[in-house]
N, C-alpha and C. Protein backbone atom coordinates (compact mmCIF):
# COMPACT_ATOMS: atom_id res chain seq x y z
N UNK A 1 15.95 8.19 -14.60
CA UNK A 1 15.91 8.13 -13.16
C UNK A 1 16.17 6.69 -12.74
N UNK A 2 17.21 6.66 -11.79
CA UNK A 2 17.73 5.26 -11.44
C UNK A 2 16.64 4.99 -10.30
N UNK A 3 16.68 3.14 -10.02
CA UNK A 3 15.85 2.97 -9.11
C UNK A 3 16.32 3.43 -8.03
N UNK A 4 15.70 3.80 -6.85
CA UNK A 4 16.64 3.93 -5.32
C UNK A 4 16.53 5.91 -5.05
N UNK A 5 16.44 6.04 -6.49
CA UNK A 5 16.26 8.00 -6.68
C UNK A 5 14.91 8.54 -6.50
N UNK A 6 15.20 9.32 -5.17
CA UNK A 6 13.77 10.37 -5.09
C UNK A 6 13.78 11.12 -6.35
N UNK A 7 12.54 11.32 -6.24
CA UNK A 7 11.81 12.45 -7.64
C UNK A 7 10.81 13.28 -6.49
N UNK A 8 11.28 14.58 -7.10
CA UNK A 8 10.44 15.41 -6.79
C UNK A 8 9.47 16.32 -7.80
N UNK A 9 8.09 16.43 -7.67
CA UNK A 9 7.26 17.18 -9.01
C UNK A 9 6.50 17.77 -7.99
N UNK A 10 6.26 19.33 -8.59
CA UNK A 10 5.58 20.23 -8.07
C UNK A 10 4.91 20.95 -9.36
N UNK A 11 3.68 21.35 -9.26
CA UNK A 11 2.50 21.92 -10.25
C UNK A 11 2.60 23.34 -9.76
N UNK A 12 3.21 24.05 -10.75
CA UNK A 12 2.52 25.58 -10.75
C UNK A 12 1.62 26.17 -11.75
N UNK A 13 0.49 27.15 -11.58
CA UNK A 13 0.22 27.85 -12.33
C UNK A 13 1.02 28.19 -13.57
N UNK A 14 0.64 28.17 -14.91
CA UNK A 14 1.41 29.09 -15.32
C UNK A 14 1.53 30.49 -15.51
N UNK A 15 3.05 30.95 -15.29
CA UNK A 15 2.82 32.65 -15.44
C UNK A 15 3.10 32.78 -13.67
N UNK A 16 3.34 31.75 -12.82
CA UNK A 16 2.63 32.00 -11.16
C UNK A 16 4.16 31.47 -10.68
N UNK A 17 3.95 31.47 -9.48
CA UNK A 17 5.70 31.46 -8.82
C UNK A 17 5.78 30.41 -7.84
N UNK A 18 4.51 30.10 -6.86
CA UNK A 18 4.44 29.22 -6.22
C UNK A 18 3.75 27.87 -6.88
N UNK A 19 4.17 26.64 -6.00
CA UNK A 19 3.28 25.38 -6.50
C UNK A 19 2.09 25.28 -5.81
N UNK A 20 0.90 24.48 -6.63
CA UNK A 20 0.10 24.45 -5.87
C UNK A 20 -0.08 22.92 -5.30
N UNK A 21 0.62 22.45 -6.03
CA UNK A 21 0.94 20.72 -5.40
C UNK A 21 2.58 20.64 -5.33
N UNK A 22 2.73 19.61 -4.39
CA UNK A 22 4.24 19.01 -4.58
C UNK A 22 3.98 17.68 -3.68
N UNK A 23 5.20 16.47 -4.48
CA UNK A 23 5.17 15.38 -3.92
C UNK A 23 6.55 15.31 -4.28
N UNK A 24 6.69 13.84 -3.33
CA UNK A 24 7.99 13.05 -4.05
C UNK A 24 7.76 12.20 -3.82
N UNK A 25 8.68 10.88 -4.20
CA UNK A 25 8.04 9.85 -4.68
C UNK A 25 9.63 8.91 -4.85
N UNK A 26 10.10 7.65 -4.40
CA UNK A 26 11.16 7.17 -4.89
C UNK A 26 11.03 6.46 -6.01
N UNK A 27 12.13 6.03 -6.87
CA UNK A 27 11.65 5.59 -8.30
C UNK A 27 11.82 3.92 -7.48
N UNK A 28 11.24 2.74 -8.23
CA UNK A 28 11.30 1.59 -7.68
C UNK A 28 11.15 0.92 -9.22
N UNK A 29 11.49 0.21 -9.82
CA UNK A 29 11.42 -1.00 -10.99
C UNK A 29 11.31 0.40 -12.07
N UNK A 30 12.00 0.99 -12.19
CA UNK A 30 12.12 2.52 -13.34
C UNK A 30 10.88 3.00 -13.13
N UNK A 31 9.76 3.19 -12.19
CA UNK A 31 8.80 3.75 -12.13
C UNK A 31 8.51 4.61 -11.18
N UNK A 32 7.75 5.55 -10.74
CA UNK A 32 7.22 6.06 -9.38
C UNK A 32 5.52 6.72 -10.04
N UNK A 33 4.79 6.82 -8.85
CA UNK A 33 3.47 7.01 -8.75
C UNK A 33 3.32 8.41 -7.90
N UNK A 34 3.12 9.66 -8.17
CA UNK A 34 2.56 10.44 -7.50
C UNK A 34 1.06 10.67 -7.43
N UNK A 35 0.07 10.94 -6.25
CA UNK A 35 -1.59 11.11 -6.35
C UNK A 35 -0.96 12.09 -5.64
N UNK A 36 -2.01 13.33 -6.11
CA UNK A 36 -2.67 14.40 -5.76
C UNK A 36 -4.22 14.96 -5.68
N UNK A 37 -5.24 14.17 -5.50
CA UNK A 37 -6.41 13.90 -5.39
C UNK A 37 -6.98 15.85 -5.45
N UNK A 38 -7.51 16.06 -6.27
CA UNK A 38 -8.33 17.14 -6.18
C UNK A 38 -6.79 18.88 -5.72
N UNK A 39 -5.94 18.62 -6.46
CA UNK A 39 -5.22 19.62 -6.15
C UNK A 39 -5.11 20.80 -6.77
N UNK A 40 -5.06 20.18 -7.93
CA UNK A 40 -5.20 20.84 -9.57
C UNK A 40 -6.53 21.80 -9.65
N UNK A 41 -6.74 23.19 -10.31
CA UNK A 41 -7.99 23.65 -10.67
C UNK A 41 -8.65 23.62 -12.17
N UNK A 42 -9.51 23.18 -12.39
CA UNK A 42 -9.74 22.85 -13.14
C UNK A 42 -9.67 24.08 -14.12
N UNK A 43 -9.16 23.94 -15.27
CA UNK A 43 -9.24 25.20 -16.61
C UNK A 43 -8.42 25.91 -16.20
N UNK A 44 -7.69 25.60 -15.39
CA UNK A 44 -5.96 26.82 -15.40
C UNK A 44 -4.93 25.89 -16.28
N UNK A 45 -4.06 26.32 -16.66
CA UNK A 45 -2.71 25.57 -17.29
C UNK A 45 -1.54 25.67 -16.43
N UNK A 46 -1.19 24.38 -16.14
CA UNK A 46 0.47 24.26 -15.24
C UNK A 46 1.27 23.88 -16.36
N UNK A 47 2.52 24.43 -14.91
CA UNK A 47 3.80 23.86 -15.50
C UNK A 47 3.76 22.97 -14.56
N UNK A 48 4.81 21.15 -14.95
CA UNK A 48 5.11 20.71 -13.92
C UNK A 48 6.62 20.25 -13.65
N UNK A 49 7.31 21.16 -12.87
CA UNK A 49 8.67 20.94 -12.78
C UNK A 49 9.19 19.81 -11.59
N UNK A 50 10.01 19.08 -11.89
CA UNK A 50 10.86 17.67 -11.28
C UNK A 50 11.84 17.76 -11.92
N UNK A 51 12.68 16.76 -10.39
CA UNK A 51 13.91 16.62 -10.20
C UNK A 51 14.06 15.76 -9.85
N UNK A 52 15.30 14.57 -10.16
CA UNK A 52 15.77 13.41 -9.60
C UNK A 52 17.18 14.25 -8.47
N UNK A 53 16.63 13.53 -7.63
CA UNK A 53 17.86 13.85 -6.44
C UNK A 53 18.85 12.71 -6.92
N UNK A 54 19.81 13.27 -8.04
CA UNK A 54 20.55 11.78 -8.16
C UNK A 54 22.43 11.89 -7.24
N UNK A 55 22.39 13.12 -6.55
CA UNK A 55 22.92 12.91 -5.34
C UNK A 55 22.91 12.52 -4.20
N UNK A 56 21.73 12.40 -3.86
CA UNK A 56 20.82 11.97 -2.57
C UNK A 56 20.90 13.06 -1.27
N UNK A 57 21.02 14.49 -1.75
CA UNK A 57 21.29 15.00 -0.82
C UNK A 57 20.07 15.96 -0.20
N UNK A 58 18.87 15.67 -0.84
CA UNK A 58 17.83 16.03 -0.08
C UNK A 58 17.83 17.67 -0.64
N UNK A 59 18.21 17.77 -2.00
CA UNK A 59 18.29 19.14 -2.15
C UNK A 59 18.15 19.21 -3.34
N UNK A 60 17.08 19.95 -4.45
CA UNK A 60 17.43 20.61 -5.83
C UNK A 60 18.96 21.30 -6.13
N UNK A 61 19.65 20.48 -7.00
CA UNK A 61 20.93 21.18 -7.40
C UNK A 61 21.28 21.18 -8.68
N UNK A 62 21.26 22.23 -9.27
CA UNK A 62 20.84 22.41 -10.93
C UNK A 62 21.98 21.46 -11.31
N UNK A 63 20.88 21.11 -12.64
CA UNK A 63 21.62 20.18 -13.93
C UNK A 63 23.45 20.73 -14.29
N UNK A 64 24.14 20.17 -14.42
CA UNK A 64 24.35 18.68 -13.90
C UNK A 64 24.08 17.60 -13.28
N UNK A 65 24.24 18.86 -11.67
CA UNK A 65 24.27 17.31 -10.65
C UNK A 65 23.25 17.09 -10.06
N UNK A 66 22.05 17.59 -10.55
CA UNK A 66 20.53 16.90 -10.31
C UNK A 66 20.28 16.56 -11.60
N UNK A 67 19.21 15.96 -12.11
CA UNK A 67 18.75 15.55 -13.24
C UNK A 67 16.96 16.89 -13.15
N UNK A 68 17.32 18.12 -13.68
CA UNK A 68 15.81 19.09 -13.59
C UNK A 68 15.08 18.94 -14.55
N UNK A 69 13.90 18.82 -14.78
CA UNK A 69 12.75 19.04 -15.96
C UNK A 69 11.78 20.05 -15.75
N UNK A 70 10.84 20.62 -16.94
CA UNK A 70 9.83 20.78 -16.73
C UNK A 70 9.12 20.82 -18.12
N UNK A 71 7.56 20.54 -17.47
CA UNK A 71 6.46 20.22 -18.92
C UNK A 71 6.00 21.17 -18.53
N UNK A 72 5.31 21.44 -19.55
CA UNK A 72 3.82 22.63 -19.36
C UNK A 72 2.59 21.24 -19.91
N UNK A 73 1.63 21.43 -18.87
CA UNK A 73 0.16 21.44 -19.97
C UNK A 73 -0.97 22.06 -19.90
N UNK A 74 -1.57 21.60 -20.78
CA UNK A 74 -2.65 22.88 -21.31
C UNK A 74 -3.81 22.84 -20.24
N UNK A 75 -4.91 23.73 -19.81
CA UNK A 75 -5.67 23.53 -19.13
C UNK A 75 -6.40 22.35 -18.77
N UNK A 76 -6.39 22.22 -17.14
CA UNK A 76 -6.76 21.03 -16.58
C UNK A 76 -8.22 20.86 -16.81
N UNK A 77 -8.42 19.27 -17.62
CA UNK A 77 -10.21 19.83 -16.94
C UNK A 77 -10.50 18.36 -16.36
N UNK A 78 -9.42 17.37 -16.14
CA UNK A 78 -10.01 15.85 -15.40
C UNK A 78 -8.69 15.85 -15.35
N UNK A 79 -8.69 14.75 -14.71
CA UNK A 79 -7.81 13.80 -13.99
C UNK A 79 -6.43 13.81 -14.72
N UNK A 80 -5.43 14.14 -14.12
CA UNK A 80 -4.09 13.86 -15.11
C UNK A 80 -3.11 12.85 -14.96
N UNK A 81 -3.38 11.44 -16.09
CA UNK A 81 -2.43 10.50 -15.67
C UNK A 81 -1.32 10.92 -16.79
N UNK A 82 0.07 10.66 -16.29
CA UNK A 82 1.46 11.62 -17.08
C UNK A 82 1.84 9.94 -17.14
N UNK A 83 2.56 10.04 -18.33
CA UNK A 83 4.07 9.15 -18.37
C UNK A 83 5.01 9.87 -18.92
N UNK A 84 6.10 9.35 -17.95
CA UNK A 84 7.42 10.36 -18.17
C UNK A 84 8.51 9.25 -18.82
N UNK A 85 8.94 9.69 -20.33
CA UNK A 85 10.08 9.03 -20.85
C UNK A 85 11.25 9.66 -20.58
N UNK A 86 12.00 9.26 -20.05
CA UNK A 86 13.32 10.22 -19.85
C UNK A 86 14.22 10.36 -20.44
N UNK A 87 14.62 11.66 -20.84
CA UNK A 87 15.20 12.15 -21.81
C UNK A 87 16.01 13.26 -21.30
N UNK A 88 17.45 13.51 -22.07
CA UNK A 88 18.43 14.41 -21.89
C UNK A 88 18.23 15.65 -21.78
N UNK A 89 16.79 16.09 -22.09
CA UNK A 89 16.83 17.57 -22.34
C UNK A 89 15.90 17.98 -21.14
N UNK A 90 17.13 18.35 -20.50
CA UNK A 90 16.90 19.17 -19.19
C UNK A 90 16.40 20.33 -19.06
N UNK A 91 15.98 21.21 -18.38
CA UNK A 91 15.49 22.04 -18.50
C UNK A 91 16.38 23.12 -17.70
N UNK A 92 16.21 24.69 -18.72
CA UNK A 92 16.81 25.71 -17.86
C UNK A 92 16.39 26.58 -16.66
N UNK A 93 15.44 26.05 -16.31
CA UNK A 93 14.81 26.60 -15.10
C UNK A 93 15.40 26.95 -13.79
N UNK A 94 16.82 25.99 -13.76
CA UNK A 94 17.13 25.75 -12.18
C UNK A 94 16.31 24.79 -11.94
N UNK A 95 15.92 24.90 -10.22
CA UNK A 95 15.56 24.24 -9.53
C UNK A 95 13.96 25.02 -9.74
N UNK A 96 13.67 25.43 -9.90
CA UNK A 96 12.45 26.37 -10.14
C UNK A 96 11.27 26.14 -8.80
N UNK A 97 11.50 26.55 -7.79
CA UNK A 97 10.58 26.26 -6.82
C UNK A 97 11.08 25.28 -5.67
N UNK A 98 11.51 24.83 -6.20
CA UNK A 98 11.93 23.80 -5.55
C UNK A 98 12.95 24.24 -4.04
């Protein structure tokens, strides 16, 4: 993710269709910070799918011409600080929610 590029991450359930969080966030010095204070339930498992808008067009547009991911992790039970290394392997989801 280049600097200057929105990122968008949204938390779903897994197994579930809607998010129960979403932010975005611009990247600034290769980094960005999303808080979601108390969004998450504790002892469910998400997926969390993001996208770099690296068109800038204010829109999920599958890989290629967005950059899409998604993680799963295992049930929440505190606070989740993520670091994201970025890597080629995109995900087949689409835009998944987004």
């Amino acid at each position: 993710m280049e600097n200057g590029q929105t990122v968008h991450v949204g938390f779903v359930k897994q197994g579930g269709k809607f998010f129960d969080f979403q932010s975005s966030a611009v990247v600034a010095n290769g980094t960005f910070t999303i808080m979601g204070p108390q969004w998450l339930t504790k002892g469910i498992a998400y997926n969390m799918n993001y996208y770099a808008d690296t068109n800038n067009n204010g829109l999920c547009d599958q890989t290629p011409t967005d950059e899409v991911w998604r993680r799963s992790y295992p049930p929440v039970m505190e606070n989740l600080v993520i670091t994201i290394v970025r890597d080629m392997n995109y995900s087949n989801i689409g835009c998944g929610g987004f």
